[in-house]
N, C-alpha and C. Protein backbone atom coordinates (compact mmCIF):
# COMPACT_ATOMS: atom_id res chain seq x y z
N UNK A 1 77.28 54.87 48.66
CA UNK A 1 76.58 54.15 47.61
C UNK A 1 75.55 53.19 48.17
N UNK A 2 76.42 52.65 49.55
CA UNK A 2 74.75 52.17 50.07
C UNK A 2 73.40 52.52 50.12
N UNK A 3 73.66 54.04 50.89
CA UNK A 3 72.52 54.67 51.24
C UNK A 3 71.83 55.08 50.21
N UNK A 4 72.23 54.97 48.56
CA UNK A 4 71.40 54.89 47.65
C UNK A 4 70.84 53.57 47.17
N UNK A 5 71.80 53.06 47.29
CA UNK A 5 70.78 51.60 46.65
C UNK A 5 69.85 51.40 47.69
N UNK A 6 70.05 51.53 48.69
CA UNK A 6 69.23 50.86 49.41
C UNK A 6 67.79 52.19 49.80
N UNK A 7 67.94 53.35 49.11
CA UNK A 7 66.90 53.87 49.08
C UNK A 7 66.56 53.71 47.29
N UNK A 8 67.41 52.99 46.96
CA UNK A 8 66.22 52.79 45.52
C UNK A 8 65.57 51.97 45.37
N UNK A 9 66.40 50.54 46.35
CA UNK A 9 65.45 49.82 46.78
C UNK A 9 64.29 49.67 47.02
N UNK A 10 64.11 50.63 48.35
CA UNK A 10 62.85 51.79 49.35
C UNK A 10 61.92 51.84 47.96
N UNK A 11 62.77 52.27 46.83
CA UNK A 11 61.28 53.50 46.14
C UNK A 11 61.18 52.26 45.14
N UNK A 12 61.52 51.35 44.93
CA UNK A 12 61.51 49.86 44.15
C UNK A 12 59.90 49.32 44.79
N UNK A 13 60.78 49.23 45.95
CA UNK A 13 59.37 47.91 47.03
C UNK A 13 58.20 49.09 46.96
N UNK A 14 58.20 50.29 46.76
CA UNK A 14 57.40 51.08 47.11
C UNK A 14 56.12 51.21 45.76
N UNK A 15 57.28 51.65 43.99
CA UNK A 15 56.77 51.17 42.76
C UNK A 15 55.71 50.19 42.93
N UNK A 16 56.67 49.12 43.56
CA UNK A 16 55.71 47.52 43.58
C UNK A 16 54.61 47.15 44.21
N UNK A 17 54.43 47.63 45.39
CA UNK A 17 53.43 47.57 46.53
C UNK A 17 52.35 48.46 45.48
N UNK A 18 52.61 49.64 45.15
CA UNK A 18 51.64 51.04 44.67
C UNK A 18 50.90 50.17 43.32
N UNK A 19 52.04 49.63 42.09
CA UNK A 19 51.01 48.92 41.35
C UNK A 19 50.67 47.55 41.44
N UNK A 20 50.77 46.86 42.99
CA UNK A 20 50.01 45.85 42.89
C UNK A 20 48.84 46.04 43.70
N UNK A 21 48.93 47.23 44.49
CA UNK A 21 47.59 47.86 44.78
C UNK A 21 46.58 48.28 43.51
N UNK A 22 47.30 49.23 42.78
CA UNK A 22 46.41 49.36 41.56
C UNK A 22 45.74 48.01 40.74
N UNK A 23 46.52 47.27 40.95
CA UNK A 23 45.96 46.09 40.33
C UNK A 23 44.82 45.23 41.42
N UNK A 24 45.24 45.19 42.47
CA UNK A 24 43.97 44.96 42.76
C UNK A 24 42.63 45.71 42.87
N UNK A 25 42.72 47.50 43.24
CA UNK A 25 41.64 47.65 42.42
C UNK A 25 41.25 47.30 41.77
N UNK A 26 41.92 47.43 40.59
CA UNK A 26 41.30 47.29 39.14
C UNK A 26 40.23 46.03 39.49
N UNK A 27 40.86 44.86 40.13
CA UNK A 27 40.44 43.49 40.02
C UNK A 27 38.73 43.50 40.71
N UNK A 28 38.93 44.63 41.58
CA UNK A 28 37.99 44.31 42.25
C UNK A 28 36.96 45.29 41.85
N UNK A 29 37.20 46.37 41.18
CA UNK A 29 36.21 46.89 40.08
C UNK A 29 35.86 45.97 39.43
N UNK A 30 36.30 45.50 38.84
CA UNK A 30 35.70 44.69 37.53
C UNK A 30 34.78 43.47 38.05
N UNK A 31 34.90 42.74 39.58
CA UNK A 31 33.92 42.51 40.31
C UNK A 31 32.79 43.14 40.40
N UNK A 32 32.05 43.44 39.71
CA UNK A 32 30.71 43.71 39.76
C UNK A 32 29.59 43.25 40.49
N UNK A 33 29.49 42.58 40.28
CA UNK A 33 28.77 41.77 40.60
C UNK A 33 28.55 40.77 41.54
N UNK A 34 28.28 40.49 42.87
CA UNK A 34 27.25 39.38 43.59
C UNK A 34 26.11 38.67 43.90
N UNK A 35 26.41 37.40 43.73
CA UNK A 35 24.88 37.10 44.00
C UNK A 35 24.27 36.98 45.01
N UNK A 36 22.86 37.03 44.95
CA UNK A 36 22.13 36.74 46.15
C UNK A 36 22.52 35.15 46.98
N UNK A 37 21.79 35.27 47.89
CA UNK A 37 22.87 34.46 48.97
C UNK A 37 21.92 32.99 48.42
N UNK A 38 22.88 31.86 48.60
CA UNK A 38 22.64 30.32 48.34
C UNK A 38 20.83 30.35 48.98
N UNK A 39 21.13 30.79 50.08
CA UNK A 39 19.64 30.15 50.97
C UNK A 39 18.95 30.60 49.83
N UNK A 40 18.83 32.02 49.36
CA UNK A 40 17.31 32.36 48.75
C UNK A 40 17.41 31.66 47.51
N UNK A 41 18.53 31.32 46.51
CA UNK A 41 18.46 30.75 45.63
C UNK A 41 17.99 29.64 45.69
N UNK A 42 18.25 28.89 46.27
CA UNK A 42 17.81 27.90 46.58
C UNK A 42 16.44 27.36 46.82
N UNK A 43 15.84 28.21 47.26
CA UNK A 43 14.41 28.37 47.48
C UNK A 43 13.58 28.73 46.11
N UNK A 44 14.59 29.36 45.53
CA UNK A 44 13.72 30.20 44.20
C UNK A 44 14.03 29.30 43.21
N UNK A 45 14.75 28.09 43.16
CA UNK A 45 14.86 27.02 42.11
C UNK A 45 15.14 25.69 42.59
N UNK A 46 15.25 24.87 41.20
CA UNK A 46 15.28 23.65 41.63
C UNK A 46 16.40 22.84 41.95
N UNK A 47 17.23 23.73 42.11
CA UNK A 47 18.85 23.29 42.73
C UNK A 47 18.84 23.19 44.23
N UNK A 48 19.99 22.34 44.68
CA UNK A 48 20.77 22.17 46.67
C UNK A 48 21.45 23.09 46.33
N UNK A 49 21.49 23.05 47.46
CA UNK A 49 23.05 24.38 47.96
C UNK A 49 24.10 24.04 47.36
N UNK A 50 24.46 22.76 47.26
CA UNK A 50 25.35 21.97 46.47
C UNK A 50 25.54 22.12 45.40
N UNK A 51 24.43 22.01 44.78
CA UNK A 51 24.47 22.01 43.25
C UNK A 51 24.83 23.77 42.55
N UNK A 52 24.29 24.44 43.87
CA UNK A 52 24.37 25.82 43.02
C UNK A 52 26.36 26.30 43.50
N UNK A 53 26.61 25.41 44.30
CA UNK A 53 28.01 26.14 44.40
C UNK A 53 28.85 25.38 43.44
N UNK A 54 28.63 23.88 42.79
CA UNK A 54 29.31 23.84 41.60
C UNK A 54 28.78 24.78 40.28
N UNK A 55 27.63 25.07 40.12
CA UNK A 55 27.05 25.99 39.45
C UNK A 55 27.97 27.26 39.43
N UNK A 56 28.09 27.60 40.46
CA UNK A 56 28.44 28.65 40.93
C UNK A 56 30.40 28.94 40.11
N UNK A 57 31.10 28.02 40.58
CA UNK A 57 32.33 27.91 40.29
C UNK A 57 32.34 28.29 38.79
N UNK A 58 31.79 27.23 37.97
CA UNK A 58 31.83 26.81 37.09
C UNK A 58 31.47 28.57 36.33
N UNK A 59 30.55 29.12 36.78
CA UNK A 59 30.24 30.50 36.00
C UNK A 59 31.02 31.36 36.48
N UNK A 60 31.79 31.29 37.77
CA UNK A 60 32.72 32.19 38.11
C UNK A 60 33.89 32.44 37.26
N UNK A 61 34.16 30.57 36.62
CA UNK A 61 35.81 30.85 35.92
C UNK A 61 35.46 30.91 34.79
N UNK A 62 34.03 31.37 33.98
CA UNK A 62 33.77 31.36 32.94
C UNK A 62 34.09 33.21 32.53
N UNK A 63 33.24 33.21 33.74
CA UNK A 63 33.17 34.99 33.99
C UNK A 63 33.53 35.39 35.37
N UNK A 64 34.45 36.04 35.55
CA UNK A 64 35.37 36.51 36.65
C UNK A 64 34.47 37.51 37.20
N UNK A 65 34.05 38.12 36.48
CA UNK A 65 33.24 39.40 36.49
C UNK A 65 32.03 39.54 37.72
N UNK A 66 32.02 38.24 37.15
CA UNK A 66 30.19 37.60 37.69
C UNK A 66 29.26 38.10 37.14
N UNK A 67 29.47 38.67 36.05
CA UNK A 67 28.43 38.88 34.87
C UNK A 67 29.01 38.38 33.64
N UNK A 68 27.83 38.21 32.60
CA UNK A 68 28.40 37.74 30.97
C UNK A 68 27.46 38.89 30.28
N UNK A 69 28.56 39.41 29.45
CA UNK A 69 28.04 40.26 28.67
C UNK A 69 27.67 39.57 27.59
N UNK A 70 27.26 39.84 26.30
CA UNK A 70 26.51 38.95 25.02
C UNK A 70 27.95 38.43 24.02
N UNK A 71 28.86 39.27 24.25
CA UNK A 71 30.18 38.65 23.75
C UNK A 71 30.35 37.41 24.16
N UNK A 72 30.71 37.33 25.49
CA UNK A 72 31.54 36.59 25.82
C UNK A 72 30.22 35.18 25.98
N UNK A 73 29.51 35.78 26.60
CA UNK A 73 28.32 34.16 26.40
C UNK A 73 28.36 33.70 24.43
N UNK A 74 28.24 34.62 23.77
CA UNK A 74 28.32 33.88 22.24
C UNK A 74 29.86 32.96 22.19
N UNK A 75 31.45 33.58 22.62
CA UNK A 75 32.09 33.30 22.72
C UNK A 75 31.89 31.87 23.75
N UNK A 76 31.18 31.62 24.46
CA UNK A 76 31.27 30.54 25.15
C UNK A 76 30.22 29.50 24.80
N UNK A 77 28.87 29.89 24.15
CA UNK A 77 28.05 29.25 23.57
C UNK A 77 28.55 28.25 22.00
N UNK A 78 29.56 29.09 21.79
CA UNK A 78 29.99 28.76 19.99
C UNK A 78 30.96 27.60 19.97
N UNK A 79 31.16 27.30 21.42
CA UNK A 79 32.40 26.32 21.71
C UNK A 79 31.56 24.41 21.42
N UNK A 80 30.56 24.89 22.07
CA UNK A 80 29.60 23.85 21.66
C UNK A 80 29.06 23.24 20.25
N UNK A 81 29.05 24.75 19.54
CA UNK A 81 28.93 24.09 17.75
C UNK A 81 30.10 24.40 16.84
N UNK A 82 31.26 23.91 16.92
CA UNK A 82 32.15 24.40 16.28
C UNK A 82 32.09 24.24 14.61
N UNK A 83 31.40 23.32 14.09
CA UNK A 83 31.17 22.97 12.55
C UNK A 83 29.99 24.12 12.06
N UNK A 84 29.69 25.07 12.99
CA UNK A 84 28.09 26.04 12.67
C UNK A 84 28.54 27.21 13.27
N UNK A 85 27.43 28.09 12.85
CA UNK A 85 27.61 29.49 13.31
C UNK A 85 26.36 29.54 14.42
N UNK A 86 26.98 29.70 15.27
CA UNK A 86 25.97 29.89 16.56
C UNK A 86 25.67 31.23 17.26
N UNK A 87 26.39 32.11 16.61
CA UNK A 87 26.23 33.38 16.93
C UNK A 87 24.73 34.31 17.07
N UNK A 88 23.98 34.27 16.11
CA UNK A 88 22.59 34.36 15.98
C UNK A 88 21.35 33.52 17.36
N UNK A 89 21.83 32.22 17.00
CA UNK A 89 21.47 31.53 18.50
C UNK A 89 21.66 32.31 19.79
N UNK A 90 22.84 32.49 19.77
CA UNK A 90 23.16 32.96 20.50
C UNK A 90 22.93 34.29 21.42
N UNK A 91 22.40 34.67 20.68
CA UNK A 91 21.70 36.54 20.40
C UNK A 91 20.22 36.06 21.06
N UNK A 92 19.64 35.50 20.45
CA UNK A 92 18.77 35.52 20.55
C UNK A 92 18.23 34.84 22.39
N UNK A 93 18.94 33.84 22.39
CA UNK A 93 19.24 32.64 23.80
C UNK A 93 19.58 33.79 25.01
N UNK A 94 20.76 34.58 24.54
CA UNK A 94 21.23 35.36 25.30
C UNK A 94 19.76 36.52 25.86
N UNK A 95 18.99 37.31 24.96
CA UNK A 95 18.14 37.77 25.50
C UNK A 95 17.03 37.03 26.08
N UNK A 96 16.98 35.53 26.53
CA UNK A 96 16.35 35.41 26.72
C UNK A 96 16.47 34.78 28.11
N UNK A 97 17.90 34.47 28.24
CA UNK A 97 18.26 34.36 29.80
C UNK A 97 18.60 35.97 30.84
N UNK A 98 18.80 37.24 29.80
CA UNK A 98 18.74 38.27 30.55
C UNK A 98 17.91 38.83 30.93
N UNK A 99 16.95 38.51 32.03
CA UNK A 99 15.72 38.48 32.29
C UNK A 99 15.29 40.24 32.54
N UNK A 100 16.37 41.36 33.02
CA UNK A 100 16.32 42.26 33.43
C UNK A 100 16.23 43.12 31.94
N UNK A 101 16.92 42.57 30.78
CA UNK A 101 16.98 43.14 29.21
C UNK A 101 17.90 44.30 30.12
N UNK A 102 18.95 44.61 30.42
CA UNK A 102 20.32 45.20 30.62
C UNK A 102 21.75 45.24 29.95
N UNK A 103 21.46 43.95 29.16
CA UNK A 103 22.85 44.13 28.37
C UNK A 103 23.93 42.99 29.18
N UNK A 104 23.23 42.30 30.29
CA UNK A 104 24.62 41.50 30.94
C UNK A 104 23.46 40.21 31.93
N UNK A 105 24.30 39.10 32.07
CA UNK A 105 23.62 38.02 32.36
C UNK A 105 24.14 37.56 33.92
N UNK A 106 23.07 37.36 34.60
CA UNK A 106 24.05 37.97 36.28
C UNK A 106 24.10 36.10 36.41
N UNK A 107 24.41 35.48 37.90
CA UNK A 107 24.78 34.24 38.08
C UNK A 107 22.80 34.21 38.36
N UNK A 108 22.45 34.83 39.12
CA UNK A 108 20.81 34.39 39.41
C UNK A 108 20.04 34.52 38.18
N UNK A 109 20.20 34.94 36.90
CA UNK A 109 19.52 34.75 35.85
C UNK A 109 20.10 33.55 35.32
N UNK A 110 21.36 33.23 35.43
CA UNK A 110 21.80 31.72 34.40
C UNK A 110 21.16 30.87 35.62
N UNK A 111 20.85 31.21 36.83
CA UNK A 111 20.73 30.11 37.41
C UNK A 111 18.42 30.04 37.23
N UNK A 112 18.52 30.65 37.34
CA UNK A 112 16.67 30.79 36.89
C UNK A 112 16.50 30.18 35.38
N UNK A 113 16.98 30.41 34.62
CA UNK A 113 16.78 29.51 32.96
C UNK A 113 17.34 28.38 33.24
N UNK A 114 18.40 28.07 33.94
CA UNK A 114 18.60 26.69 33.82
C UNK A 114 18.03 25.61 34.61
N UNK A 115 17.35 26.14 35.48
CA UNK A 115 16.12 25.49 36.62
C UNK A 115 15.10 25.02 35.80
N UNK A 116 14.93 26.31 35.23
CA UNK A 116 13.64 25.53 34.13
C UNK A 116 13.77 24.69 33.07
N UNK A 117 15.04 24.69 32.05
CA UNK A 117 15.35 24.16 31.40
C UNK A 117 15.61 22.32 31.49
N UNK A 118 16.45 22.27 33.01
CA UNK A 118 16.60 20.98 33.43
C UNK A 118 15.71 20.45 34.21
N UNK A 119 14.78 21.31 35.44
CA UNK A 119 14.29 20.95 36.47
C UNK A 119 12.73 21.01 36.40
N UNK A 120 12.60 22.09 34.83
CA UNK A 120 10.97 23.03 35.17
C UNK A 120 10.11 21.89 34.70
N UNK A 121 9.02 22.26 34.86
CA UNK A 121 7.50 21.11 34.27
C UNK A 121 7.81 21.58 32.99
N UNK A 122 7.05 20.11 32.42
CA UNK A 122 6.61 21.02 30.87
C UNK A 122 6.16 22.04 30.29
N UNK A 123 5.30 22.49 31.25
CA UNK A 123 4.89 23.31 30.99
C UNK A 123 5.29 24.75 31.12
N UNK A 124 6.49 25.04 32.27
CA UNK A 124 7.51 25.72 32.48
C UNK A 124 8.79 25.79 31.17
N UNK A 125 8.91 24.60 30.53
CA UNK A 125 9.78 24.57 29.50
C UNK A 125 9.21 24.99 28.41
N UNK A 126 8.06 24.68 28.54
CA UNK A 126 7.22 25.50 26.82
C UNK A 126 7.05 27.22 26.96
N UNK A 127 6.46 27.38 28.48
CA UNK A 127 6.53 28.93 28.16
C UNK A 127 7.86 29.50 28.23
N UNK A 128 9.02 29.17 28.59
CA UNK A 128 10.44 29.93 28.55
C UNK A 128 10.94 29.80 27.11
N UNK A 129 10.03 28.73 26.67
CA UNK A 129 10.62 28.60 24.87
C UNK A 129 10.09 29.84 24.15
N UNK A 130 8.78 29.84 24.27
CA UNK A 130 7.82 30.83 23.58
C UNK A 130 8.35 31.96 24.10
N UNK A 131 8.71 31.92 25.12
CA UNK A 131 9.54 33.65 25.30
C UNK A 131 10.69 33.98 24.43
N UNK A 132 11.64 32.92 24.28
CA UNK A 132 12.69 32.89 23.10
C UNK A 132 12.32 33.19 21.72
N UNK A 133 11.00 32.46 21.73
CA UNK A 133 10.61 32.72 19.66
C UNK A 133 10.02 33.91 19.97
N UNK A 134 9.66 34.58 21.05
CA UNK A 134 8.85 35.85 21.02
C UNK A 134 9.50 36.95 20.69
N UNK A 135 9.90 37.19 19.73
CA UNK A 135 11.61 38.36 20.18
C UNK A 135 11.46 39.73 20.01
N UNK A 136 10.17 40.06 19.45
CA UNK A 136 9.54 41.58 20.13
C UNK A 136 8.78 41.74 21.48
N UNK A 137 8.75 40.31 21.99
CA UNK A 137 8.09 39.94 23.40
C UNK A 137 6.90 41.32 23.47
N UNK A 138 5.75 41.23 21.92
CA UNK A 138 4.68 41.15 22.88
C UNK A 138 3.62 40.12 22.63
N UNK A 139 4.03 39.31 23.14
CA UNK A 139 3.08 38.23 23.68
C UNK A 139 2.29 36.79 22.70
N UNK A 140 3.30 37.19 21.37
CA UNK A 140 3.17 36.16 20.06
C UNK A 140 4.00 36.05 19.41
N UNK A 141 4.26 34.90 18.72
CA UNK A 141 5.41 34.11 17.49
C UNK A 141 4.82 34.61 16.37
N UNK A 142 4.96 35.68 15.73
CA UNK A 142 4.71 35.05 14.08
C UNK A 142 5.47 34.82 13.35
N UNK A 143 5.16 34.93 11.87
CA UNK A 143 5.96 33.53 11.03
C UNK A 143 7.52 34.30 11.08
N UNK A 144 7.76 35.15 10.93
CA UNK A 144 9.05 35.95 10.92
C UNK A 144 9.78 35.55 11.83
N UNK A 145 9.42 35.81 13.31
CA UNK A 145 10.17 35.37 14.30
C UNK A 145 10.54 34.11 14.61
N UNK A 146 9.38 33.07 14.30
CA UNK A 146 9.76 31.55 13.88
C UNK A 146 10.76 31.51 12.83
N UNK A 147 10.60 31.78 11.60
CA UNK A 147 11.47 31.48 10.81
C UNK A 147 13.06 32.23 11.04
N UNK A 148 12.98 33.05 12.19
CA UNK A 148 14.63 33.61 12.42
C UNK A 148 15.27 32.48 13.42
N UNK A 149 14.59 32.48 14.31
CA UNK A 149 14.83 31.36 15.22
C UNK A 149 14.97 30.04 14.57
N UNK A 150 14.19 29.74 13.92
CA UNK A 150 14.71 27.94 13.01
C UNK A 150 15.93 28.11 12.48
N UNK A 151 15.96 28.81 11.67
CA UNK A 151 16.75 29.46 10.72
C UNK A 151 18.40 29.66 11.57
N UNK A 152 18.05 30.67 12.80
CA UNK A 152 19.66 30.60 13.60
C UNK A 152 19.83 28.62 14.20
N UNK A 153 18.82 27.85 14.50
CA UNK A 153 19.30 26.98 15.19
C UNK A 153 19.69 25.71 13.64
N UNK A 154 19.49 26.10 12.31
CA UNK A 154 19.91 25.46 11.41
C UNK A 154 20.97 25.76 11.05
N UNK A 155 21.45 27.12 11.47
CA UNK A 155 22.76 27.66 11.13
C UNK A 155 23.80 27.15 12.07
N UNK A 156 23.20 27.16 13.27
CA UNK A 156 24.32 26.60 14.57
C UNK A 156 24.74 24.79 14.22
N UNK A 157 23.79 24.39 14.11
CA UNK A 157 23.78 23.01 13.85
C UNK A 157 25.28 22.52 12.32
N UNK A 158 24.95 23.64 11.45
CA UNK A 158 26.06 23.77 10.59
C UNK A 158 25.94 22.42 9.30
N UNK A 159 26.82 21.50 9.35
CA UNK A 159 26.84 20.66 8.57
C UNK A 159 25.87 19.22 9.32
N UNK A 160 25.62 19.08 10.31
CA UNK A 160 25.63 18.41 11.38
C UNK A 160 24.12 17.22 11.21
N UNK A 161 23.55 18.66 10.59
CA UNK A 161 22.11 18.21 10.46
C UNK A 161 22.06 17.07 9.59
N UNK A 162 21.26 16.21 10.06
CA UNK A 162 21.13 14.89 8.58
C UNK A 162 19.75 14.74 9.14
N UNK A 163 19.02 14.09 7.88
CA UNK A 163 19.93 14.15 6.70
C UNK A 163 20.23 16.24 6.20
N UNK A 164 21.23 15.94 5.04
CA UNK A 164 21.85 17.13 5.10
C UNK A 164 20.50 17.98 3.99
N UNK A 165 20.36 19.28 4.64
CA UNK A 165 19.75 19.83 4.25
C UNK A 165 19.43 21.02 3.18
N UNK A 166 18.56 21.16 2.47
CA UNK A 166 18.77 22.19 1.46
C UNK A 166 18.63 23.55 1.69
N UNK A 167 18.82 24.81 1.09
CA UNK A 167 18.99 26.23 2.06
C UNK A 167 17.75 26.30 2.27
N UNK A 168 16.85 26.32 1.63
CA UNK A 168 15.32 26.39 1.69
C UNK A 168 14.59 25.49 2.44
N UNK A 169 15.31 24.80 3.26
CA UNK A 169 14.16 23.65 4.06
C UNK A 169 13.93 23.90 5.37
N UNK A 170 14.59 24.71 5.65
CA UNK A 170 14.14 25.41 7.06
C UNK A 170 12.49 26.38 7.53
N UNK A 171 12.52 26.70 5.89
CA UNK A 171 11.09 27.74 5.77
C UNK A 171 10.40 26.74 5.39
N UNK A 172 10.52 25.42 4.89
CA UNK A 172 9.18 24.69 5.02
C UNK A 172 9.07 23.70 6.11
N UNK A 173 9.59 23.74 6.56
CA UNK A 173 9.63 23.27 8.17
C UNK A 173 8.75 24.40 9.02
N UNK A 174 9.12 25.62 8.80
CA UNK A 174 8.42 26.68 9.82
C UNK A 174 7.08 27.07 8.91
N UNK A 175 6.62 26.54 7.59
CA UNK A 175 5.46 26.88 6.95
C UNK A 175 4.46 26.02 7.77
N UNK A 176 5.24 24.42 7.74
CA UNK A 176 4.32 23.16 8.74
C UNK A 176 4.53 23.71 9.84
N UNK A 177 5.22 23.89 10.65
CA UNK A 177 5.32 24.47 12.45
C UNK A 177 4.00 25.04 12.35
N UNK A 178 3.84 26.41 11.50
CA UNK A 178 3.03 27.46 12.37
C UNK A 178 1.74 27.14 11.95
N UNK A 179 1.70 26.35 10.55
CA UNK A 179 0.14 26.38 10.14
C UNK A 179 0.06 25.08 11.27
N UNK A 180 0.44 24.31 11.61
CA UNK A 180 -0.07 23.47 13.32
C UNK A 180 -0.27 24.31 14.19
N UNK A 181 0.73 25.37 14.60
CA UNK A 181 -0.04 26.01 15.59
C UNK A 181 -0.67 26.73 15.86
N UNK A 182 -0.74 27.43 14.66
CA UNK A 182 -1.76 28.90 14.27
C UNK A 182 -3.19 28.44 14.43
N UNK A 183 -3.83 27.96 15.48
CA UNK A 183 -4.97 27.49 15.77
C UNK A 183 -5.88 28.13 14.51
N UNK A 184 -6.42 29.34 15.26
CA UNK A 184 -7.49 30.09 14.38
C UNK A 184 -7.15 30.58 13.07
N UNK A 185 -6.00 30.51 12.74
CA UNK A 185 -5.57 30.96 11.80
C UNK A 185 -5.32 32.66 11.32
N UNK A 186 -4.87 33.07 12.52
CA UNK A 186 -5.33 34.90 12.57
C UNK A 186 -3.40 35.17 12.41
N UNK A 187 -2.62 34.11 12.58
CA UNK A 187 -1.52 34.95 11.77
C UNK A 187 -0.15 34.98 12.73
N UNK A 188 -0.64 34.77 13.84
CA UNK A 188 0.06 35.06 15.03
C UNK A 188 -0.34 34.07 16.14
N UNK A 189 1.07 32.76 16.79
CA UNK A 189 0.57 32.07 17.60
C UNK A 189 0.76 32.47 18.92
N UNK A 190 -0.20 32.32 19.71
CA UNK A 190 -0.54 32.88 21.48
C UNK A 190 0.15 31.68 22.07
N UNK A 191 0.44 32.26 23.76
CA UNK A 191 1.00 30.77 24.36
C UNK A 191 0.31 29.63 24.29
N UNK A 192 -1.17 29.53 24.66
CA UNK A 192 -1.95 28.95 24.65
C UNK A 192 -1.68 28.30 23.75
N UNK A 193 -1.66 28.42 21.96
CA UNK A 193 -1.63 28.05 21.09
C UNK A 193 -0.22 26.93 20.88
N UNK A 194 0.61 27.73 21.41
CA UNK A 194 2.35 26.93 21.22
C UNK A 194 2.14 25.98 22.18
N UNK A 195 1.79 25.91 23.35
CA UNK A 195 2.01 25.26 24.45
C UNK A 195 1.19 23.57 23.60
N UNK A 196 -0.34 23.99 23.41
CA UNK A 196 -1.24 23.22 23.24
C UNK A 196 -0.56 21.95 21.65
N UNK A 197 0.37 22.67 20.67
CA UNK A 197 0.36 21.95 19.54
C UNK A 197 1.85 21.31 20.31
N UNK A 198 2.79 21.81 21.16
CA UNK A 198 4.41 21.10 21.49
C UNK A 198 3.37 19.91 22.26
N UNK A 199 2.58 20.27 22.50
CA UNK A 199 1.86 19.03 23.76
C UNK A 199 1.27 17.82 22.77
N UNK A 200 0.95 18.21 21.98
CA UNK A 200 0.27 17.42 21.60
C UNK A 200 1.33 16.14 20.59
N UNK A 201 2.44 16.98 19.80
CA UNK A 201 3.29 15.87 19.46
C UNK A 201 4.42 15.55 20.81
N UNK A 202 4.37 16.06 21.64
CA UNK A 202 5.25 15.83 23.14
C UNK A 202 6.41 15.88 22.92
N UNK A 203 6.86 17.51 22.60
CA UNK A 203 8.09 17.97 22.18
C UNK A 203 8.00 19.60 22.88
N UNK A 204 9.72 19.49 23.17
CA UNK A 204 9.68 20.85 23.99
C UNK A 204 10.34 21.66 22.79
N UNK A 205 9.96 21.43 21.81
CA UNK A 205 10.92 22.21 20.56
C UNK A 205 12.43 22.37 21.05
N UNK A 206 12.99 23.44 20.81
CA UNK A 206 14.34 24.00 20.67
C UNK A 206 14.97 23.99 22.12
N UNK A 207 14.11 23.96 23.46
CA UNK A 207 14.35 23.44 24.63
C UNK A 207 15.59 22.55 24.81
N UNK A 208 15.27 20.99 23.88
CA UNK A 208 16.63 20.18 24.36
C UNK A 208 17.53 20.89 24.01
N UNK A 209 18.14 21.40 22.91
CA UNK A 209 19.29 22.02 22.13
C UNK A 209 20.24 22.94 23.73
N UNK A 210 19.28 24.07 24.72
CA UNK A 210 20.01 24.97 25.37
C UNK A 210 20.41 23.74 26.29
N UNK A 211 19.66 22.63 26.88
CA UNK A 211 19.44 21.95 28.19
C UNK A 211 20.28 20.85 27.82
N UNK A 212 20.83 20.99 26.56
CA UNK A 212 22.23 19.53 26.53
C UNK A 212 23.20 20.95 26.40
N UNK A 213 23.34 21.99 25.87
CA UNK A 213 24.33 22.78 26.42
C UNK A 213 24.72 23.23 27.44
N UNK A 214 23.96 23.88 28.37
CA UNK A 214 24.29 24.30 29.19
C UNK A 214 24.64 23.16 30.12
N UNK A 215 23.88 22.06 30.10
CA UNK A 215 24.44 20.99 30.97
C UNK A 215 25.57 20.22 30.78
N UNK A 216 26.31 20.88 29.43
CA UNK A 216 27.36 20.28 29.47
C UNK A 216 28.61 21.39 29.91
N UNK A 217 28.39 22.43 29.79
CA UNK A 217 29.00 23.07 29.90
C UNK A 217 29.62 22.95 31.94
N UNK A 218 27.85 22.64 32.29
CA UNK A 218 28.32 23.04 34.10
C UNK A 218 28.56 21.90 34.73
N UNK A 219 28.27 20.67 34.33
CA UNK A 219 28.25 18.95 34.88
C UNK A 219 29.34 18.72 34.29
């Protein structure tokens, strides 16, 4: 009876070893993803080495993966407006930090939007905005795409907004936005155009909203 238990033992430790091998595959499939090395990042934004390895952590235990798919960034974006629906924001934010348009958000793309967001010139923060309201990205806001974008960041905001607002006051907010920036009046605002009217009242529009999130999320 020994020589069986102790070979069932054998095929026990053996079970165990076999699926904690399988499991680490698995683990290390689902590793996808690495990033490029600190030095070049570093160079390519406005972070220390320092800063990008708390960066770094911080998106690791968000996403194990080392990628965020659009789920799980809405799922982690929505934590921030819990009284609103941020989902739409979110959609939209999300394509606009996936710089590759792939479907997944690597650590060197969260780390490139958020350079600009916290670190970039103004003028770096106005054109990464206008890429956000651009959402057929070719190369203009019109009133549609403004008014989806107001519209998701009035929805995220939720009850929050004061004073409290009526359903309809979002489209006359984006009627004043665009007739300011619609220079010539042809229908459709150019960067030139967005950059020149945020400058002139010295507002990065919808800018603060990602740059107090995300900085709270990683500080």
């Amino acid at each position: 009876s020994r020589g069986f238990g102790a070979a069932g033992g054998s095929i026990q430790l053996q079970q165990e070893r076999a699926e904690n091998k399988l499991y680490d595959d698995l683990e290390l499939s689902v590793v996808c993803h690495r990033p490029e090395g600190l030095e070049q990042l570093e160079a390519q934004s406005n972070f220390s080495k320092k800063e990008l390895k708390v960066l770094y952590r911080g998106f690791k235990n968000e996403c194990p993966s080392g990628v965020v798919n659009e789920e799980t960034f809405k799922q982690i974006y929505s934590q921030f407006f819990p009284h609103g629906d941020a989902s739409t924001y979110a959609h939209y934010l999300f394509n606009s930090f996936d710089s590759s348009q792939n479907g997944s958000i690597k650590f060197e793309d969260f780390v490139t939007a958020l350079s600009i967001l916290l670190r970039g010139t103004t003028t770096e923060k106005l054109q990464w905005t206008f890429n956000l309201y651009d959402i057929n990205r070719d190369g203009y806001i019109n009133k549609e795409e403004m008014t989806d974008i107001v519209k998701a960041i009035y929805d995220m905001m939720g009850r929050f907004t004061y004073p409290a607002l009526k359903t309809d006051t979002f489209k006359q907010h984006v009627d004043a936005f665009f007739q300011k920036m619609d220079k010539n009046r042809d229908g459709v605002v150019t960067l030139d155009e967005f950059i020149l009217s945020c400058q002139e009242v010295y507002s990065t529009c919808s800018c603060s909203i990602c740059i107090q999130t995300w900085y709270a999320w990683n500080f």
